[in-house]
N, C-alpha and C. Protein backbone atom coordinates (compact mmCIF):
# COMPACT_ATOMS: atom_id res chain seq x y z
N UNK A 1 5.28 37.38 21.44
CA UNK A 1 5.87 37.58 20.12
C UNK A 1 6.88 36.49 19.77
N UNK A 2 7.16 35.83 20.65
CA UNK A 2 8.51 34.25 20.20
C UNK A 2 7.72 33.41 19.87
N UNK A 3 6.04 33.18 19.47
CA UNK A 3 5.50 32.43 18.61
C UNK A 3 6.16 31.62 17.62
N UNK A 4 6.44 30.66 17.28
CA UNK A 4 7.01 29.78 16.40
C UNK A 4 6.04 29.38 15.33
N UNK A 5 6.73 30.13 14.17
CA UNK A 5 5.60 29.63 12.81
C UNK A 5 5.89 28.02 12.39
N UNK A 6 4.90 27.53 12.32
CA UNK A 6 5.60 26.26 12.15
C UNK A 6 5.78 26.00 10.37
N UNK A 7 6.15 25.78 9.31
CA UNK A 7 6.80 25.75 8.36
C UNK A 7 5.58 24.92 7.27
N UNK A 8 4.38 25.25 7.07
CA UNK A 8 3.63 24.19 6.23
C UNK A 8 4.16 23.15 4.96
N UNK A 9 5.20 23.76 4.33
CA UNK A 9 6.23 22.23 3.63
C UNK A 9 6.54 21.65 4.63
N UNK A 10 6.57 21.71 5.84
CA UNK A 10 7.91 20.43 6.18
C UNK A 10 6.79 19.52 7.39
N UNK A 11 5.60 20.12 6.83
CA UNK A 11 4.06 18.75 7.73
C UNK A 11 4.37 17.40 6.90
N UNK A 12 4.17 16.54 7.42
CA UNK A 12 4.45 15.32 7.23
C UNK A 12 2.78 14.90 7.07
N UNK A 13 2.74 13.91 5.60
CA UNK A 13 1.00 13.72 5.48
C UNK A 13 1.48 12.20 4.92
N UNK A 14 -0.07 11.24 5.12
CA UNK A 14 0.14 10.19 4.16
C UNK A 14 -0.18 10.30 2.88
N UNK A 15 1.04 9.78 2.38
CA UNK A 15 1.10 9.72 0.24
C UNK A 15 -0.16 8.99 0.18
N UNK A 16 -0.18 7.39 0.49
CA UNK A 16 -0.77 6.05 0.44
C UNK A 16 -0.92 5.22 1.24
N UNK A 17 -1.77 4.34 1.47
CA UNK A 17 -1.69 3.35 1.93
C UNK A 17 -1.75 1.82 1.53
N UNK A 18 -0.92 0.88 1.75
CA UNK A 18 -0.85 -0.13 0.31
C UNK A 18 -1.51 -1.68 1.54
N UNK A 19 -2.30 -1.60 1.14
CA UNK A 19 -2.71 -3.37 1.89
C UNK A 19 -2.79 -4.25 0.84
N UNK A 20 -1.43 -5.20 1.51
CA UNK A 20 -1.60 -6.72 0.65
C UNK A 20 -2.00 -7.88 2.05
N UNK A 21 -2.22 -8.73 0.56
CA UNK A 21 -3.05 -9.80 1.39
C UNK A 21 -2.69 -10.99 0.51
N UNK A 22 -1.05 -11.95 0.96
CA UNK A 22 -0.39 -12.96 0.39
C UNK A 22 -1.74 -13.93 0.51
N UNK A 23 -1.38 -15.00 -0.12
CA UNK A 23 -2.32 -16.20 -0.06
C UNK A 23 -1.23 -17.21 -0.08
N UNK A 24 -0.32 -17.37 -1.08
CA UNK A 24 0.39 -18.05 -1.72
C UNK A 24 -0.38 -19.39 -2.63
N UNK A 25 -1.05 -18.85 -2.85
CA UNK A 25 -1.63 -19.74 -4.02
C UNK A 25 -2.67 -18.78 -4.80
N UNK A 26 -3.19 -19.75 -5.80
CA UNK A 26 -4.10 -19.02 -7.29
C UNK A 26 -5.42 -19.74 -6.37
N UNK A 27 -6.56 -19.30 -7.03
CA UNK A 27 -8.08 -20.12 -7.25
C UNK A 27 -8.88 -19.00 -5.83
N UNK A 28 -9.72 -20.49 -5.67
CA UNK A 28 -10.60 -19.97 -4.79
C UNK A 28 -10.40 -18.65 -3.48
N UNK A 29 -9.33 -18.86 -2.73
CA UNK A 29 -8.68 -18.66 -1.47
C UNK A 29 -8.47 -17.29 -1.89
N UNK A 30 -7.86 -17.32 -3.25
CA UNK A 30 -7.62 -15.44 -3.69
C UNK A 30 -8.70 -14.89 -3.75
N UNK A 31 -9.29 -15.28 -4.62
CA UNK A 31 -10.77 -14.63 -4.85
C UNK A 31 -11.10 -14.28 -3.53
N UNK A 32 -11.69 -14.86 -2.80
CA UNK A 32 -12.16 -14.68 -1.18
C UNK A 32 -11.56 -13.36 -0.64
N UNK A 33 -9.72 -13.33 -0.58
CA UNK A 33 -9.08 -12.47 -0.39
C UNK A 33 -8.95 -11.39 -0.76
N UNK A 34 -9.59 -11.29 -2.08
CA UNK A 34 -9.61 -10.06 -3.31
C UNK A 34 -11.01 -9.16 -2.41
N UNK A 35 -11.91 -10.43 -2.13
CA UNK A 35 -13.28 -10.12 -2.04
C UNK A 35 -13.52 -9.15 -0.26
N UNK A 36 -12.50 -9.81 0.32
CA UNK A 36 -12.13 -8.80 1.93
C UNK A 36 -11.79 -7.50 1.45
N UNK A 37 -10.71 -7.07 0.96
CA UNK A 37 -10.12 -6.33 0.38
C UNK A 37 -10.83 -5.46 -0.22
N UNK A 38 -11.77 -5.76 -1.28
CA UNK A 38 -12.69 -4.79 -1.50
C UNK A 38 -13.87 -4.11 -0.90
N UNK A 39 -13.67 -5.56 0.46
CA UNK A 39 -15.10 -5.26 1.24
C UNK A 39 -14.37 -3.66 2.40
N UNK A 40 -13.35 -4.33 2.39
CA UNK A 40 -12.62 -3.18 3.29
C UNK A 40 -12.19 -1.65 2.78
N UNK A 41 -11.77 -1.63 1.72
CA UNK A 41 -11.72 -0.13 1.21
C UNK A 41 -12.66 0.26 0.24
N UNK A 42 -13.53 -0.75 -0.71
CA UNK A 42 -14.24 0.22 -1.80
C UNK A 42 -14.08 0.07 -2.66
N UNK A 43 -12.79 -0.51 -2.98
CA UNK A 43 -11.60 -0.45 -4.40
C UNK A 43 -11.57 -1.63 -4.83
N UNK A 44 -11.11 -1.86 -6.32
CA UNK A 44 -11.41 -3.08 -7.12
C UNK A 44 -9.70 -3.51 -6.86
N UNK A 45 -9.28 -4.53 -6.09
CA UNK A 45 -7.86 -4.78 -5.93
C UNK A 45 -7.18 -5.10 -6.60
N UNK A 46 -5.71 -5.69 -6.87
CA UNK A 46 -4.76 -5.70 -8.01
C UNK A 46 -4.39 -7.05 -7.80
N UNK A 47 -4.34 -8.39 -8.49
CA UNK A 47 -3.43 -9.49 -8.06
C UNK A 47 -1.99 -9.67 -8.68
N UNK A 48 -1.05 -10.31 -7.30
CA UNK A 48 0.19 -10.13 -7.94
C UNK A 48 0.60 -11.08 -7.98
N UNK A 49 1.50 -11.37 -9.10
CA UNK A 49 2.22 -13.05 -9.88
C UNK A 49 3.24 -13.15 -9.01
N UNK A 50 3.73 -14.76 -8.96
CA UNK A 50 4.56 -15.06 -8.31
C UNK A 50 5.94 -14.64 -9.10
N UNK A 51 7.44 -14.36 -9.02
CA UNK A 51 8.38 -13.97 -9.47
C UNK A 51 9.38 -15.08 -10.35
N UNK A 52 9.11 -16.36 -9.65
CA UNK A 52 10.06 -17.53 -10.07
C UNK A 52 9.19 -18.68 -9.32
N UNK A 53 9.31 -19.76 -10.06
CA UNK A 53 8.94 -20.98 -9.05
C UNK A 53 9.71 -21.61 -8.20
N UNK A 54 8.97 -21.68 -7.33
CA UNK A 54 9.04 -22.24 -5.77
C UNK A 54 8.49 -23.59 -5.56
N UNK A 55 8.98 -24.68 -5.90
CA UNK A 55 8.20 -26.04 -5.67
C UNK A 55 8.30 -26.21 -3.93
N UNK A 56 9.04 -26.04 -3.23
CA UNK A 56 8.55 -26.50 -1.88
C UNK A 56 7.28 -25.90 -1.38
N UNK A 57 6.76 -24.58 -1.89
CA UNK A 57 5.81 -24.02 -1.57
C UNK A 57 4.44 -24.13 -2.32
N UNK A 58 5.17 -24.95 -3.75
CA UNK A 58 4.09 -25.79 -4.98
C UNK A 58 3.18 -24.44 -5.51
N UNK A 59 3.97 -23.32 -5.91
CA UNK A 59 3.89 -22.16 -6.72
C UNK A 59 4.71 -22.12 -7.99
N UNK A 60 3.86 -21.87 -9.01
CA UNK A 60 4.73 -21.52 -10.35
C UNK A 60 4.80 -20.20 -10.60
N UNK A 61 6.00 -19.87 -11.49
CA UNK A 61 6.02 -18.57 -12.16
C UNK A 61 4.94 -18.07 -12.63
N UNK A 62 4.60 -16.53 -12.59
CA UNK A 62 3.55 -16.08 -13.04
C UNK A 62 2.35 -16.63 -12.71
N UNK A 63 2.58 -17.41 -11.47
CA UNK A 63 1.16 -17.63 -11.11
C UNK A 63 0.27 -16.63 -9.88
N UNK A 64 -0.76 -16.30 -9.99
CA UNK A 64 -1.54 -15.24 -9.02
C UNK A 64 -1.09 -15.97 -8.23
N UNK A 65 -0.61 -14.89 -6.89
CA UNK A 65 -0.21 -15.81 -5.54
C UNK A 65 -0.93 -14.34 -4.29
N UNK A 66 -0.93 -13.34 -4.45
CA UNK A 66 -1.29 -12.00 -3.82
C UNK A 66 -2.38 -11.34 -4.29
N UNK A 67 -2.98 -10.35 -3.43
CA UNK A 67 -3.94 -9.14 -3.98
C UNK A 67 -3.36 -7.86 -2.96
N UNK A 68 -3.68 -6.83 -3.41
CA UNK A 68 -3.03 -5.69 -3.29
C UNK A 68 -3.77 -4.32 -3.30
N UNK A 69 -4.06 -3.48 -2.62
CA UNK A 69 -4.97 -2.37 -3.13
C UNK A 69 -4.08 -1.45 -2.19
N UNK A 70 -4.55 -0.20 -2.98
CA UNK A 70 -3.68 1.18 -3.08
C UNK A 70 -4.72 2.32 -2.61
N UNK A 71 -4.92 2.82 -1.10
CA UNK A 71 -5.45 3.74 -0.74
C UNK A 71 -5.12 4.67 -0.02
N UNK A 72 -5.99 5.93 -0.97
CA UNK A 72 -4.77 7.50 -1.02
C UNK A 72 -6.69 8.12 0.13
N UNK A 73 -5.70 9.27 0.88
CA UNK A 73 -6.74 10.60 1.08
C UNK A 73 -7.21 9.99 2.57
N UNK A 74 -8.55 10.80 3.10
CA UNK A 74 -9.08 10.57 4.06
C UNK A 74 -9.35 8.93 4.32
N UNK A 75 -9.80 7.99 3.56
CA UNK A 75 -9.78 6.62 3.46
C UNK A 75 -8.60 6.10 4.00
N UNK A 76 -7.64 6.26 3.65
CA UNK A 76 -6.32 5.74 3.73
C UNK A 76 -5.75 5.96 5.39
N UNK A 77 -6.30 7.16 5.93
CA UNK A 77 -6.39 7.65 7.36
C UNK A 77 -7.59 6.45 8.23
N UNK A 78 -8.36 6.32 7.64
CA UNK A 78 -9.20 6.05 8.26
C UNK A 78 -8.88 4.51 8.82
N UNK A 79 -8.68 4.00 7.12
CA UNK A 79 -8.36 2.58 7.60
C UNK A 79 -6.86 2.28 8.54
N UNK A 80 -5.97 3.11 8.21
CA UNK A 80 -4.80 3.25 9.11
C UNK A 80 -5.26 3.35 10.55
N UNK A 81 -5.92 3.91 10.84
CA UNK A 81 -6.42 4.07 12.26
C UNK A 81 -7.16 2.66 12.97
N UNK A 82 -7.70 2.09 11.67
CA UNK A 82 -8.32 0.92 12.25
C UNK A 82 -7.05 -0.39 12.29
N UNK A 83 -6.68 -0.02 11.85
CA UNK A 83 -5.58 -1.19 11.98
C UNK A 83 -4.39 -0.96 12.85
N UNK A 84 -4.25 0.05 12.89
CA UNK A 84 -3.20 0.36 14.26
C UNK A 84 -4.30 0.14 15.75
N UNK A 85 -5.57 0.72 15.91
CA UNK A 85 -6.59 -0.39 16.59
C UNK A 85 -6.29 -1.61 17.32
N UNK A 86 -6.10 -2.18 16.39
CA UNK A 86 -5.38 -3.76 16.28
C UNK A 86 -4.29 -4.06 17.05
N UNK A 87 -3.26 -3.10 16.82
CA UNK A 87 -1.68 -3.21 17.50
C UNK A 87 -1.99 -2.44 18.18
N UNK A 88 -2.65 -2.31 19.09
CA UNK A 88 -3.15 -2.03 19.98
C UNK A 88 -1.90 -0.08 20.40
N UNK A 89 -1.87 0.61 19.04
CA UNK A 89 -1.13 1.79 18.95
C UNK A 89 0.24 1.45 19.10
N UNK A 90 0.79 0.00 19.05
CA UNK A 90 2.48 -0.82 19.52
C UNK A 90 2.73 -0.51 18.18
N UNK A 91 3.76 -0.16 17.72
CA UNK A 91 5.14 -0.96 16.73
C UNK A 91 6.52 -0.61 17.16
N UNK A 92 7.30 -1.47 16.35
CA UNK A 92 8.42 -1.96 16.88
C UNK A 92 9.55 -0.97 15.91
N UNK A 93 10.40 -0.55 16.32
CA UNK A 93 11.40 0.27 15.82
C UNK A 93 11.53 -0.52 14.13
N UNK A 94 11.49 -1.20 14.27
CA UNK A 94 12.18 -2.03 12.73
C UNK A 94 11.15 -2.46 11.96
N UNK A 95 9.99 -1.75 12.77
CA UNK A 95 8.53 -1.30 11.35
C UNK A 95 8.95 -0.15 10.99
N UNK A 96 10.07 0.64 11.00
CA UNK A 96 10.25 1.73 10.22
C UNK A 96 11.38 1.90 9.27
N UNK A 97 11.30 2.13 8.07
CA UNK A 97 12.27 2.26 7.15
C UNK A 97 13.15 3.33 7.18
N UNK A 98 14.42 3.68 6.68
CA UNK A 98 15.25 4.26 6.96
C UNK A 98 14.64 5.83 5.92
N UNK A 99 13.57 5.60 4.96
CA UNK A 99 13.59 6.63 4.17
C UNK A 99 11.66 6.96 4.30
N UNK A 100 11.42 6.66 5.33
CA UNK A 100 10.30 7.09 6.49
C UNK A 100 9.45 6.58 6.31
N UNK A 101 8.86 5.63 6.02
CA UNK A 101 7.72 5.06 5.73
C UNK A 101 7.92 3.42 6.23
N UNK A 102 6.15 3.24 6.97
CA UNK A 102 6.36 2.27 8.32
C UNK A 102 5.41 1.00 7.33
N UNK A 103 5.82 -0.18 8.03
CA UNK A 103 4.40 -0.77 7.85
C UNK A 103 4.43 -2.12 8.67
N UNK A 104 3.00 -2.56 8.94
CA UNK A 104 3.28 -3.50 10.19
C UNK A 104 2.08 -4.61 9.59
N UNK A 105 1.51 -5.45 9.97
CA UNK A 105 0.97 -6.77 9.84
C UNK A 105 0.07 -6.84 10.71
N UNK A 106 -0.99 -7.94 10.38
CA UNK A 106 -2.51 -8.35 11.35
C UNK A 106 -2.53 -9.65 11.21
N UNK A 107 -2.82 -10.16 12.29
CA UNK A 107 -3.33 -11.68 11.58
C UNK A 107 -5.37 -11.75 11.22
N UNK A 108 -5.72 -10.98 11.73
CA UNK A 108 -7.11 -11.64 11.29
C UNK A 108 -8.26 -10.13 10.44
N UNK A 109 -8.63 -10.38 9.75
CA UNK A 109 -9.01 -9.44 9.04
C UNK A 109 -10.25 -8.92 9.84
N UNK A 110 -10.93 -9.82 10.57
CA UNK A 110 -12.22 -9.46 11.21
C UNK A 110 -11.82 -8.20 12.20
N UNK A 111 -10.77 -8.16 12.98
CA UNK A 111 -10.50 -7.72 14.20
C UNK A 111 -10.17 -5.81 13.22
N UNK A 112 -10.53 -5.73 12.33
CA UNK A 112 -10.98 -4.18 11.32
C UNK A 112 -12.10 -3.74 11.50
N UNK A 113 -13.33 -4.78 11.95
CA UNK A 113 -14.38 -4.44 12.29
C UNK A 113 -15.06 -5.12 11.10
N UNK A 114 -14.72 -6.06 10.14
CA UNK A 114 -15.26 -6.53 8.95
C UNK A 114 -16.02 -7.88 9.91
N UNK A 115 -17.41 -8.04 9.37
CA UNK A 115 -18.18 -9.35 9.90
C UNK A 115 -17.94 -10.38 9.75
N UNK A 116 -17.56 -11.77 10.31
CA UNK A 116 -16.98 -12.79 10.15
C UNK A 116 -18.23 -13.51 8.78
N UNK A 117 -17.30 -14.10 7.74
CA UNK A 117 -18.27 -14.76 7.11
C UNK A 117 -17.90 -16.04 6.82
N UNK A 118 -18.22 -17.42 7.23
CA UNK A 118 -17.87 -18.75 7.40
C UNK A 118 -17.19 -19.27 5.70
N UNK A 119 -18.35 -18.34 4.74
CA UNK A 119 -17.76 -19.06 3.06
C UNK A 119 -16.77 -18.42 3.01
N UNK A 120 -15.99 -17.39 3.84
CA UNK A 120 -15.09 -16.82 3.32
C UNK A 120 -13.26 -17.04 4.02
N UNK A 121 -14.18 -16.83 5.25
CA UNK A 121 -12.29 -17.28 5.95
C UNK A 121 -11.78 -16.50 6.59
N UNK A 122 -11.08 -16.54 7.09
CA UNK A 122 -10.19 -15.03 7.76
C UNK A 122 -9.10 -14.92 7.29
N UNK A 123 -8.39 -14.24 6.98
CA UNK A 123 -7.27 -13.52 5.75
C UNK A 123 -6.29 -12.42 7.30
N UNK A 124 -5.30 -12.83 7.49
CA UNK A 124 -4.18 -11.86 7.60
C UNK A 124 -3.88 -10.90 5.98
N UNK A 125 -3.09 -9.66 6.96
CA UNK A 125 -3.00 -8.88 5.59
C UNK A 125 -1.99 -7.57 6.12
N UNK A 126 -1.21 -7.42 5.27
CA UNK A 126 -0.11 -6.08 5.57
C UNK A 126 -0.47 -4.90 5.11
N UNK A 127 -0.11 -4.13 6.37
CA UNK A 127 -0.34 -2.64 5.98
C UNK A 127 0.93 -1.69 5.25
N UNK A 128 1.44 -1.18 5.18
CA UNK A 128 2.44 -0.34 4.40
C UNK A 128 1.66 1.13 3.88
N UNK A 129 2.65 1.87 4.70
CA UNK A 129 2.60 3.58 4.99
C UNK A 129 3.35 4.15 4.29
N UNK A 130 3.08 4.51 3.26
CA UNK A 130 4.29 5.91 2.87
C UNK A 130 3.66 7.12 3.08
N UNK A 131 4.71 8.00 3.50
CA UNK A 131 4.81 9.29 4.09
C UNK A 131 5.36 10.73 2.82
N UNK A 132 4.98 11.42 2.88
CA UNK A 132 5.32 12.32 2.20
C UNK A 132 5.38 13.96 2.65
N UNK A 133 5.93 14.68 2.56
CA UNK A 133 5.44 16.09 2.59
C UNK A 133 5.46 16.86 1.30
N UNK A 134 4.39 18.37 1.55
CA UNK A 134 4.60 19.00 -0.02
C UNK A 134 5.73 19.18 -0.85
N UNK A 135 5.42 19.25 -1.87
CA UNK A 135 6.74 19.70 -2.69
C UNK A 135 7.12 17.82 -3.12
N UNK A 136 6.51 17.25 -3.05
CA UNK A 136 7.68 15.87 -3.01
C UNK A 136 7.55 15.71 -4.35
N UNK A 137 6.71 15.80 -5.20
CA UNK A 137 6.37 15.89 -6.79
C UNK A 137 7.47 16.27 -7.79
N UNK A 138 8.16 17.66 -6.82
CA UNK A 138 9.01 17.67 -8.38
C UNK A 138 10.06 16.60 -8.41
N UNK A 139 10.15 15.53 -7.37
CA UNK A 139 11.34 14.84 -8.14
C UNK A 139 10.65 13.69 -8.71
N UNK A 140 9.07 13.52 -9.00
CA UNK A 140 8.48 12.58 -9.99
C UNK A 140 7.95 13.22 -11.18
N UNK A 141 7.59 14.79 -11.58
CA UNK A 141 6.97 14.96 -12.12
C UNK A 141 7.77 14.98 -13.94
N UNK A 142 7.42 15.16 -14.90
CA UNK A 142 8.20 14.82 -16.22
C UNK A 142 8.79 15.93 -16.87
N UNK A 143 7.79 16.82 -16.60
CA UNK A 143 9.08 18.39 -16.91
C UNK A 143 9.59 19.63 -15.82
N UNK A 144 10.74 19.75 -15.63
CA UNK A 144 11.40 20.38 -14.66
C UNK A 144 11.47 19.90 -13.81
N UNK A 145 11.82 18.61 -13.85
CA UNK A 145 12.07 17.70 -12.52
C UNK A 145 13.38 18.00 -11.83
N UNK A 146 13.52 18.04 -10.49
CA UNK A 146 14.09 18.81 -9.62
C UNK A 146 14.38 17.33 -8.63
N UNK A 147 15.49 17.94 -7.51
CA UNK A 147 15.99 16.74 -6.50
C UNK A 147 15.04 17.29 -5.02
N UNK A 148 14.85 16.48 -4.93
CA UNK A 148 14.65 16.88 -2.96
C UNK A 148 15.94 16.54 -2.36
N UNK A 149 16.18 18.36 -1.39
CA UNK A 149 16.69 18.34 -0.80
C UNK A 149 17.29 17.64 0.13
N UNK A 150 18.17 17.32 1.36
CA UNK A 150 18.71 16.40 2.04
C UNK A 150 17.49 16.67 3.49
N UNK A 151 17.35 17.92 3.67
CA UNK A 151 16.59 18.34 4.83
C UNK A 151 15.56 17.92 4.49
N UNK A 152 14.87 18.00 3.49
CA UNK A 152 13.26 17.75 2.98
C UNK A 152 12.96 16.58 2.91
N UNK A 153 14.01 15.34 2.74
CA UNK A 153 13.74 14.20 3.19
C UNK A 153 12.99 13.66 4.38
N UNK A 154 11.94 12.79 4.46
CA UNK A 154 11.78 12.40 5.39
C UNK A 154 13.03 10.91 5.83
N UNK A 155 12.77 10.69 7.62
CA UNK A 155 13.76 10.34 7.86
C UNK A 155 13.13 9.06 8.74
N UNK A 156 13.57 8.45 9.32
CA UNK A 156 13.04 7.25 10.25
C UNK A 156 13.05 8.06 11.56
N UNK A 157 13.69 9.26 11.89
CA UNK A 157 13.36 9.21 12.79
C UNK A 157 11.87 10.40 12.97
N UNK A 158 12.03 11.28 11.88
CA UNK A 158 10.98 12.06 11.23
C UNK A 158 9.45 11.22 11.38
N UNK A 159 9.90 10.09 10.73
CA UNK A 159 7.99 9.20 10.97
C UNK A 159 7.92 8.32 12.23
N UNK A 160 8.88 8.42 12.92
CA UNK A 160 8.59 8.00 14.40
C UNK A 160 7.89 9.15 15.02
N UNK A 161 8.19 10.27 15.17
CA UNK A 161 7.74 11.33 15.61
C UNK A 161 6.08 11.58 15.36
N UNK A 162 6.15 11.62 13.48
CA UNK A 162 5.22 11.60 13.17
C UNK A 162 4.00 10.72 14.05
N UNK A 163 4.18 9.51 13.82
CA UNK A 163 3.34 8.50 14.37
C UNK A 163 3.09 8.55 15.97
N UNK A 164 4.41 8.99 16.73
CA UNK A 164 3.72 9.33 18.03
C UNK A 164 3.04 10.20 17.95
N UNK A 165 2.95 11.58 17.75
CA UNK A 165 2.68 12.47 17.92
C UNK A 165 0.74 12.69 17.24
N UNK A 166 0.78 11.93 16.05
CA UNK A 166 -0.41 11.76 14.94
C UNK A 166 -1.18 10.85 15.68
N UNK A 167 -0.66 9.66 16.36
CA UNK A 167 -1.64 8.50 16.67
C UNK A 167 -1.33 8.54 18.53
N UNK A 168 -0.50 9.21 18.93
CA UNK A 168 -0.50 8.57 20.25
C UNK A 168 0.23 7.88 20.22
N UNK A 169 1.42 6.88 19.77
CA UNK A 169 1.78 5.14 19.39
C UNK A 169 2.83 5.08 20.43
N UNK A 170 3.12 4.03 20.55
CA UNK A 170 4.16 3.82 21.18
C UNK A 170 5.10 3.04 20.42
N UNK A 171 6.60 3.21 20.29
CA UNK A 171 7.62 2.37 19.64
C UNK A 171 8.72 2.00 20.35
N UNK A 172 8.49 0.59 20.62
CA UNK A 172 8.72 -0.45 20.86
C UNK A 172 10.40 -0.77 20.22
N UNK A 173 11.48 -0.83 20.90
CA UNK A 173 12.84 -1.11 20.74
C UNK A 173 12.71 -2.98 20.23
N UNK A 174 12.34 -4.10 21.18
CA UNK A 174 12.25 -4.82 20.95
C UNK A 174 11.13 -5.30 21.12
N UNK A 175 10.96 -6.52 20.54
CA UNK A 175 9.51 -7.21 20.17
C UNK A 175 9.56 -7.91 21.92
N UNK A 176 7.95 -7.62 22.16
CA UNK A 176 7.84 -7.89 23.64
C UNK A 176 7.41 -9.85 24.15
């Protein structure tokens, strides 16, 4: 009878998953990059402008320099899994943000399980995790919008847990 109910608001799930894929430049090289990106989730990707120009890096304002795609639900699990794969289940304490949500880096896009293709290239690309539990809506939604609580927050140390516990992972104090 000391069964412990465990509390279904306070499960920790993924909101999203956001993979970018810098280039730092416009033209061909993006396209290519756009073209991984879609080969990898499904989704038609987003490109993002540069903020200010940068001549040592020979980027102008508003010029395409990124692509970007946004994947929610079982997908978003899936590919998370393949890319932690990669990091071989490692990250490092300071892949985690203070307001719970992790995200870590690849260098080669093939090593996802995508087929090497010579016209195309191999593309590094960042992962980025946000975390959520139920209820997190009313402090976005437009009528009767409400605060989340201090407890209901997720926490850094909340998605450490998470991530061991969800993936197995190990976290890493310093970079080895």
């Amino acid at each position: 009878m000391t069964e412990e109910k465990s509390n279904p608001m306070r499960e920790i799930k993924v909101d999203k998953l956001i993979l970018n894929c810098c280039v730092g430049e416009s033209g061909d090289r993006l396209t290519r990059a756009a073209r991984v990106l879609e080969q990898l989730t499904g989704q038609q990707p987003v490109y993002s402008k540069a903020r200010y120009t940068l001549r040592s890096f020979g980027i102008r304002r508003n010029e395409k320099i990124a692509v970007h795609v946004t994947v929610r639900g079982e997908k978003a699990l899936e590919i998370l899994e393949r890319g932690l794969k990669v990091k071989e289940y490692e990250l490092l304490q300071q892949n985690f943000s203070s307001t719970g949500n992790f995200g870590f880096g690849i260098n080669e896009h093939i090593d996802l399980g995508i087929k090497y293709d010579p016209t195309t290239g191999i593309y590094g690309m960042d992962f980025f995790v946000c975390l959520t539990r139920p209820g997190a809506r009313v402090a976005r939604r437009k009528i009767q919008q409400g605060r989340i609580g201090q407890k209901h927050k997720i926490t850094k140390e909340d998605s450490i847990k998470w991530f061991q516990d969800k993936f197995e992972g190990v976290v890493l104090a310093k970079p080895v």
